[in-house]
Protein backbone atom coordinates (compact mmCIF):
# COMPACT_ATOMS: atom_id res chain seq x y z
CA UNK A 1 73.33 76.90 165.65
CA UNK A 2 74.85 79.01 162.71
CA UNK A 3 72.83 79.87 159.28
CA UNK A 4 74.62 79.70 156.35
CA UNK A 5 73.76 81.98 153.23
CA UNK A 6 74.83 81.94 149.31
CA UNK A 7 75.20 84.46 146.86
CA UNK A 8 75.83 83.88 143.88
CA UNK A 9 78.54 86.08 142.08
CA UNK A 10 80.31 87.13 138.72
CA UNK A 11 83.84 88.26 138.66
CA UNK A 12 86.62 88.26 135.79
CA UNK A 13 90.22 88.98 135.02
CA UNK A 14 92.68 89.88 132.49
CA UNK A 15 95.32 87.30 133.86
CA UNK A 16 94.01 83.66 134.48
CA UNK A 17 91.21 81.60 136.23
CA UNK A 18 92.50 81.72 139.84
CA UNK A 19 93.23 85.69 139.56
CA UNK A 20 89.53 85.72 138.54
CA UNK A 21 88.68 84.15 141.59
CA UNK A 22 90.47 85.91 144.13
CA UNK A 23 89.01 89.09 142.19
CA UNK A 24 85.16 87.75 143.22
CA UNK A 25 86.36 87.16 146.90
CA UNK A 26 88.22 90.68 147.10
CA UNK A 27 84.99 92.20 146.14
CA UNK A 28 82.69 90.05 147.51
CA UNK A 29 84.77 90.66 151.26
CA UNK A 30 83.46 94.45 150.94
CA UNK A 31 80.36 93.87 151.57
CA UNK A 32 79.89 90.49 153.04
CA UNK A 33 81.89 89.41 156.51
CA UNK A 34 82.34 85.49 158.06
CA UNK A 35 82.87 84.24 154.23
CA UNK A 36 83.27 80.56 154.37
CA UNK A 37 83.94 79.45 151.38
CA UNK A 38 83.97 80.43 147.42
CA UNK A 39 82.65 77.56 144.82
CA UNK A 40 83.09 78.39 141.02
CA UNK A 41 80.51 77.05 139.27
CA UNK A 42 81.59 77.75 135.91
CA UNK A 43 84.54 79.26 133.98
CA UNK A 44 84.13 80.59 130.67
CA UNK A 45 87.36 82.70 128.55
CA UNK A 46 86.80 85.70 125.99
CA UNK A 47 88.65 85.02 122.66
CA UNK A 48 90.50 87.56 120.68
CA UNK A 49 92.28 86.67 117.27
CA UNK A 50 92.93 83.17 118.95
CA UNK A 51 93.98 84.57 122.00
CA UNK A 52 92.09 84.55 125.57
CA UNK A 53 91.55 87.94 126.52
CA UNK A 54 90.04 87.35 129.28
CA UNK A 55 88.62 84.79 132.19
CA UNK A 56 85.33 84.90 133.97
CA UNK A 57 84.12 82.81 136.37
CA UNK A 58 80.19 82.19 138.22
CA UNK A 59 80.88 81.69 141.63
CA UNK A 60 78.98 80.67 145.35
CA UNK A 61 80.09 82.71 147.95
CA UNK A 62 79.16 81.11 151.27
CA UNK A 63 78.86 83.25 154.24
CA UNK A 64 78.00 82.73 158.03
CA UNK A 65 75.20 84.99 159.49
CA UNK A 66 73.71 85.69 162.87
């Protein structure tokens, strides 16, 4: 039988939504092994003079342990 654990993360990017997310798994790899899967539970974009200047996401990163 395998356990399953989450965390849950922040992670963010100058470039779009999916770079943001494969920012919170490059990180999130570091210091967690067997990830699983990544769930973004929210996106949310900083604005600038009408422009996005940047994209954050709130992510589940599910891991296998033991």
């Amino acid at each position: 039988m395998s356990v399953v654990k989450v965390i849950e993360i922040i992670a963010s990017s100058e470039k779009s939504f999916d770079d943001a997310v494969e920012n919170a798994l490059k990180e999130a790899s570091k210091s967690v092994k067997n990830i699983k899967s990544i769930y973004v539970k929210e996106m949310h974009a900083n604005v600038t003079n009408n422009e996005i200047v940047s994209y954050g996401i709130n992510a589940k990163v599910s891991f296998e342990v033991g």
